[in-house]
C-alpha atoms as a PDB file:
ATOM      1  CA  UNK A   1      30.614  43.238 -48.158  1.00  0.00           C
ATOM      2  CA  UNK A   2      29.414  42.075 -44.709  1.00  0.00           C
ATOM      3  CA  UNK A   3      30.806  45.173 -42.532  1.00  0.00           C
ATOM      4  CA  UNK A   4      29.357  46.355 -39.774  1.00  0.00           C
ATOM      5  CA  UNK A   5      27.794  50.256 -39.671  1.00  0.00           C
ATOM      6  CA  UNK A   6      26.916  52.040 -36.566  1.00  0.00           C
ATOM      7  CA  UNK A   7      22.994  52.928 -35.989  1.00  0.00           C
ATOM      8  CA  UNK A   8      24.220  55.142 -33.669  1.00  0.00           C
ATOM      9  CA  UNK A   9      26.316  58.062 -34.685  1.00  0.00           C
ATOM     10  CA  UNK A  10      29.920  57.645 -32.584  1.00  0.00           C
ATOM     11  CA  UNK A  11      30.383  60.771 -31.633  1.00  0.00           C
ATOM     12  CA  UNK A  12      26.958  61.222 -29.610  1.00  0.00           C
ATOM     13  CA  UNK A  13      26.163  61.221 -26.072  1.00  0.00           C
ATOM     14  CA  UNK A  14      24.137  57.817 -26.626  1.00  0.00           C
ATOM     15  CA  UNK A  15      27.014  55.818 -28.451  1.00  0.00           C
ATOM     16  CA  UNK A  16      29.201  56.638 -25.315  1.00  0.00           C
ATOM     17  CA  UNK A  17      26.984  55.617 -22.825  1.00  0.00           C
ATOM     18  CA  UNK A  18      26.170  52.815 -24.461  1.00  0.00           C
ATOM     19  CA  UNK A  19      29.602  52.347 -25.890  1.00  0.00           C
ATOM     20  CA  UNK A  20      30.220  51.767 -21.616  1.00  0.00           C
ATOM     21  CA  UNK A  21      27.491  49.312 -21.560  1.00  0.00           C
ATOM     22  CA  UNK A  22      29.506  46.983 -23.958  1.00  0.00           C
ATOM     23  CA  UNK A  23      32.496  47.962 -22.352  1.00  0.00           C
ATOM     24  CA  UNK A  24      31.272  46.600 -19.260  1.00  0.00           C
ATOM     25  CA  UNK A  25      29.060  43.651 -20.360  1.00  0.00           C
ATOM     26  CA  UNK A  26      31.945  40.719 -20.124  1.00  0.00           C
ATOM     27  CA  UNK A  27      33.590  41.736 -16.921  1.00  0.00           C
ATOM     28  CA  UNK A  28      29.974  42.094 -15.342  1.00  0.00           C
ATOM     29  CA  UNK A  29      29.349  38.062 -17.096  1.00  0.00           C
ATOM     30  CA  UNK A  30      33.183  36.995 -15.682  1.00  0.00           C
ATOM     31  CA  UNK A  31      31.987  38.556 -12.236  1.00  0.00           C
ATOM     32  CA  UNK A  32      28.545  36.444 -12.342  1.00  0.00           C
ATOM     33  CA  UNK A  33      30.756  33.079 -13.693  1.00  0.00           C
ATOM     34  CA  UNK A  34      33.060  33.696 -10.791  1.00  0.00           C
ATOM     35  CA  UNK A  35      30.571  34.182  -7.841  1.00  0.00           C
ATOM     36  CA  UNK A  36      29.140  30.863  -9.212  1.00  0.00           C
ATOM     37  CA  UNK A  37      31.696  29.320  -9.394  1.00  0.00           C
ATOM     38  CA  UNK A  38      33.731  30.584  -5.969  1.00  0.00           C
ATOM     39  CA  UNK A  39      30.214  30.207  -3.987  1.00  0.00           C
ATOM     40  CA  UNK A  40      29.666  26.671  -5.425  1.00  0.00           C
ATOM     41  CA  UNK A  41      33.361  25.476  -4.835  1.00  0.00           C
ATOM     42  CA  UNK A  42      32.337  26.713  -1.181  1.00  0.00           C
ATOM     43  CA  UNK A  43      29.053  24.969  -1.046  1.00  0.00           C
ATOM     44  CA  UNK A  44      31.348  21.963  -2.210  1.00  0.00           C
ATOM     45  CA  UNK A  45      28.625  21.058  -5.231  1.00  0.00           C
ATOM     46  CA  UNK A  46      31.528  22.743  -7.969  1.00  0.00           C
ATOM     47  CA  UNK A  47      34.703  20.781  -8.200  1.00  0.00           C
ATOM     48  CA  UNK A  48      37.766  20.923  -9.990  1.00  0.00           C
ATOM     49  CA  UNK A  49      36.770  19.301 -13.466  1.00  0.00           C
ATOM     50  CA  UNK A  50      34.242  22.394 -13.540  1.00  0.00           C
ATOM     51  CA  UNK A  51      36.806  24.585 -13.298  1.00  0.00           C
ATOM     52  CA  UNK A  52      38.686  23.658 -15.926  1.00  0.00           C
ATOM     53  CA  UNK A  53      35.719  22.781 -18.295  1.00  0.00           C
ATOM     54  CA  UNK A  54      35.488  26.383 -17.212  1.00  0.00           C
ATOM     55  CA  UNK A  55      38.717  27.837 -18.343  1.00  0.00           C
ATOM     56  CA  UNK A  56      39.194  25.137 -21.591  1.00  0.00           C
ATOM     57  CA  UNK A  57      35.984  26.859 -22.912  1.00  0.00           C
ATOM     58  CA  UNK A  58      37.629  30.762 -22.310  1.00  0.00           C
ATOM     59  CA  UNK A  59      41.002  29.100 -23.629  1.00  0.00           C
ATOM     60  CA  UNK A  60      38.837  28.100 -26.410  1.00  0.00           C
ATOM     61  CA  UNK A  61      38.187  31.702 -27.384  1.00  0.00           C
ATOM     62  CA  UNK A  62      41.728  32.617 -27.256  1.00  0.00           C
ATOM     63  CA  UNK A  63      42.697  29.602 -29.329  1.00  0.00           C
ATOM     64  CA  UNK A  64      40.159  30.320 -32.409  1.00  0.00           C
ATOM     65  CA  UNK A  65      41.333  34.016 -32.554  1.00  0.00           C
ATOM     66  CA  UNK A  66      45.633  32.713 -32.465  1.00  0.00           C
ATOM     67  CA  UNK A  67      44.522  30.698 -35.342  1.00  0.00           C
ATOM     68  CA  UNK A  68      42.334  33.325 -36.939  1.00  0.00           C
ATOM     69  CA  UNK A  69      45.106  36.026 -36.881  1.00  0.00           C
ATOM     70  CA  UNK A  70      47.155  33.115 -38.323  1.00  0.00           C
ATOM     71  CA  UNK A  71      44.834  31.998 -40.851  1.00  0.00           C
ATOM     72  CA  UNK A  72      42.708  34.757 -41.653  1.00  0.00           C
ATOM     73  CA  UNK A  73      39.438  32.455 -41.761  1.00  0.00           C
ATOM     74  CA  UNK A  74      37.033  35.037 -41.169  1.00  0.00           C
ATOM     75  CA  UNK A  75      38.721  37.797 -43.264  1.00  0.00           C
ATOM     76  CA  UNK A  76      38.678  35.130 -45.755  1.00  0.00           C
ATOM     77  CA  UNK A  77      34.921  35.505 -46.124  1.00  0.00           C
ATOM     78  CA  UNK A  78      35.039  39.402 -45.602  1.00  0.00           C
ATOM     79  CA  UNK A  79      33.799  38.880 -41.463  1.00  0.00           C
ATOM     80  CA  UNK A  80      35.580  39.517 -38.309  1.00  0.00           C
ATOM     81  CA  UNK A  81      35.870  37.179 -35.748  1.00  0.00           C
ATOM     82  CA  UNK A  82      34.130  38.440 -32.565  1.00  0.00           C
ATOM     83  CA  UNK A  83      36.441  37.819 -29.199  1.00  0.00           C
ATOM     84  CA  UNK A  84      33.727  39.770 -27.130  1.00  0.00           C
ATOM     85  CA  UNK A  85      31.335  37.937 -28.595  1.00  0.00           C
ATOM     86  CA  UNK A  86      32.532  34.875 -28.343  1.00  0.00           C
ATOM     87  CA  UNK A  87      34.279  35.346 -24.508  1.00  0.00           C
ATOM     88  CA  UNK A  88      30.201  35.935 -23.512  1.00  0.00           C
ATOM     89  CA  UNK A  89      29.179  33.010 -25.277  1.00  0.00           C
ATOM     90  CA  UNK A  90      31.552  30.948 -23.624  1.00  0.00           C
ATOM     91  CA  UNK A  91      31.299  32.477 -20.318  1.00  0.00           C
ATOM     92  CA  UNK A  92      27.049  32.126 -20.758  1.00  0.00           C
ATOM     93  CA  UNK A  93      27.155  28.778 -21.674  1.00  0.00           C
ATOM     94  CA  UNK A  94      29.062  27.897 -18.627  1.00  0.00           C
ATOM     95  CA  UNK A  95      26.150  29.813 -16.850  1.00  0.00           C
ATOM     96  CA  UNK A  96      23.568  28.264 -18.588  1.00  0.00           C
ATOM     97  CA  UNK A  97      25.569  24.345 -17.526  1.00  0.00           C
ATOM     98  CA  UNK A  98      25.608  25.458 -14.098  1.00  0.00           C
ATOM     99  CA  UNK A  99      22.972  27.794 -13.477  1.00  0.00           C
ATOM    100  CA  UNK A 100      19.947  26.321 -15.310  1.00  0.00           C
ATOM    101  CA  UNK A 101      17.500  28.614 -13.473  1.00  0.00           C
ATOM    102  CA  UNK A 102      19.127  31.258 -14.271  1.00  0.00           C
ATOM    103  CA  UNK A 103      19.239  30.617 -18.609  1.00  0.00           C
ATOM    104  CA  UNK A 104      16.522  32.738 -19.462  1.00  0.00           C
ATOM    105  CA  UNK A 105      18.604  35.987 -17.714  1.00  0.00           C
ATOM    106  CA  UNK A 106      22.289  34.799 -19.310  1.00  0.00           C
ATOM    107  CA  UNK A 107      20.430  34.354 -22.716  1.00  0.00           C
ATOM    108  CA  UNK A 108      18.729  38.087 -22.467  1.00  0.00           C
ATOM    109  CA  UNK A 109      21.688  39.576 -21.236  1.00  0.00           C
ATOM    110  CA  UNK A 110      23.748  37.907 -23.883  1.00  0.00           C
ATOM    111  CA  UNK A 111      21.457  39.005 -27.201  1.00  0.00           C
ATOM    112  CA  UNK A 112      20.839  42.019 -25.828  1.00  0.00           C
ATOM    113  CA  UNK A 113      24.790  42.441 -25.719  1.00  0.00           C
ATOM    114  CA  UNK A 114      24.661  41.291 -29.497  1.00  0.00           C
ATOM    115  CA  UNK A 115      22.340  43.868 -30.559  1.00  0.00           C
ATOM    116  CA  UNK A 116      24.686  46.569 -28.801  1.00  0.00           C
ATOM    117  CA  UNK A 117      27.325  45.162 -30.922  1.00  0.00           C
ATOM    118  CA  UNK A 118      25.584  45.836 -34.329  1.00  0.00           C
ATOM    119  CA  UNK A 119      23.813  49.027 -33.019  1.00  0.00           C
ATOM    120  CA  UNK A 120      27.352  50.514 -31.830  1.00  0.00           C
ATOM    121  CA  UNK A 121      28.857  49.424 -35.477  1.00  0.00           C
ATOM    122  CA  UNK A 122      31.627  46.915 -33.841  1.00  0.00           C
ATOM    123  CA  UNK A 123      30.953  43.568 -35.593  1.00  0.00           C
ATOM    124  CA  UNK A 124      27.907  42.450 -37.992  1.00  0.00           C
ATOM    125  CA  UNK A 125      25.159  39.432 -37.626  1.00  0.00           C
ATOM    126  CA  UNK A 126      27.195  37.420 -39.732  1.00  0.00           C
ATOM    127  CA  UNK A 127      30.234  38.361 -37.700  1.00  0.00           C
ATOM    128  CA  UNK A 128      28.469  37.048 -34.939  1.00  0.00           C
ATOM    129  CA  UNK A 129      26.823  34.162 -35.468  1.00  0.00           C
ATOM    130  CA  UNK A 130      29.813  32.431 -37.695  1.00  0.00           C
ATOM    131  CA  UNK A 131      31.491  33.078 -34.471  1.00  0.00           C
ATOM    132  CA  UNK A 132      28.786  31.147 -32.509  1.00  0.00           C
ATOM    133  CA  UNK A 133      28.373  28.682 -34.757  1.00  0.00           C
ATOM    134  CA  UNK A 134      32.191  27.503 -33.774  1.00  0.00           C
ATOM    135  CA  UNK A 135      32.416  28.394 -30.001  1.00  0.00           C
ATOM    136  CA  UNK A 136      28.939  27.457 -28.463  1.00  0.00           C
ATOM    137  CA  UNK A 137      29.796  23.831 -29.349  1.00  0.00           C
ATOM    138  CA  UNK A 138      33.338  24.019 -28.311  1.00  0.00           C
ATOM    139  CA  UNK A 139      32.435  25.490 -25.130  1.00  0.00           C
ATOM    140  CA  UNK A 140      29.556  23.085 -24.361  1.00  0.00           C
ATOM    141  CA  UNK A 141      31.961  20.380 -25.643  1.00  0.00           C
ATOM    142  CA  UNK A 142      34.742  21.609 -23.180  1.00  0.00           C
ATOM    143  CA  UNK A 143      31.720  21.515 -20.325  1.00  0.00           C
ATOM    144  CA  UNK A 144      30.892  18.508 -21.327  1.00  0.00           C
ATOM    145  CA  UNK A 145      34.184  16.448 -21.216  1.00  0.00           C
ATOM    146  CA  UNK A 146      35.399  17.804 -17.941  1.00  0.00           C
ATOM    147  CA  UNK A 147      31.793  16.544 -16.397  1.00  0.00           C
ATOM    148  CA  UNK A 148      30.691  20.056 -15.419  1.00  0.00           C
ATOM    149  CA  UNK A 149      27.078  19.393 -13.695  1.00  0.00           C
ATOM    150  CA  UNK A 150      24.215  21.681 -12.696  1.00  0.00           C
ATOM    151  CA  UNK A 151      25.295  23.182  -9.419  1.00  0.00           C
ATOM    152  CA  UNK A 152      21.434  23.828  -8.603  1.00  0.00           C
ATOM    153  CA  UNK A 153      20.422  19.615  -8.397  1.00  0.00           C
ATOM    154  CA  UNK A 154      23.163  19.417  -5.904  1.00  0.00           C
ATOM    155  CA  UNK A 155      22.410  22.267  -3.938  1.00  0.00           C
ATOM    156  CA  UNK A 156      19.876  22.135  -0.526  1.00  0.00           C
END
């Protein structure tokens, strides 16, 4: 009913590349998180609590797809619950906590990752956003408990 189709014919030189692009896109978002975090644990303005606000909200991911293979929640409603989508959500909303300068470029980079999704054929819009719709809060929620701050208003 809701399944995702490929714009872009798999077998051309354009889904590769681009099939590489979304290949790429998390590890390139972990690399960003990590330099953040790494350089602001450094600069002494990103402590421990961040961290693991940090890692609950990646755990997070991990924990909704255990219980989806378990459940079958989104099969249940004919979707497919989006790890790479949600691992960038989380990972970007930890960006967007500690890098508030920096929003606008995490956003972009994340819904233009989206759109690669659906153009490639790998998951749908409703695929996506029911999969927002549970992690964005659980990662800002995750952020939030643990005290994770804006490194930027501490840094000089």
């Amino acid at each position: 009913m809701f399944k995702a189709t490929a714009i872009i014919t798999p077998d051309s030189n354009a889904f590769r590349a681009l099939d590489g692009v979304a290949d790429a896109t998390n590890f390139l978002l972990i690399a960003w998180l990590l330099g953040v975090l790494i350089i602001g644990t450094k600069n002494k303005t990103v402590g421990g609590k961040t961290w693991l606000g940090v890692l609950l909200a990646i755990a997070g991911v991990y924990l909704i797809k255990t219980l989806d293979s378990k459940l079958h929640l989104w099969e249940s409603l004919n979707l497919n619950y989006s790890t790479h989508t949600a691992l960038a959500a989380a990972i970007v909303v930890s960006l967007c906590v500690l890098q508030p300068s920096r929003r606008l470029l995490a956003v972009a980079i994340f819904a233009g990752y989206e759109v690669l999704q659906m153009l490639l054929g790998f998951h749908s819009l409703l695929d996506i956003i029911t999969t927002l719709i549970i992690i964005v809060p659980l990662a800002l929620a995750c952020l939030k408990l643990t005290s994770a701050k804006t490194i930027e208003s501490r840094m000089d």
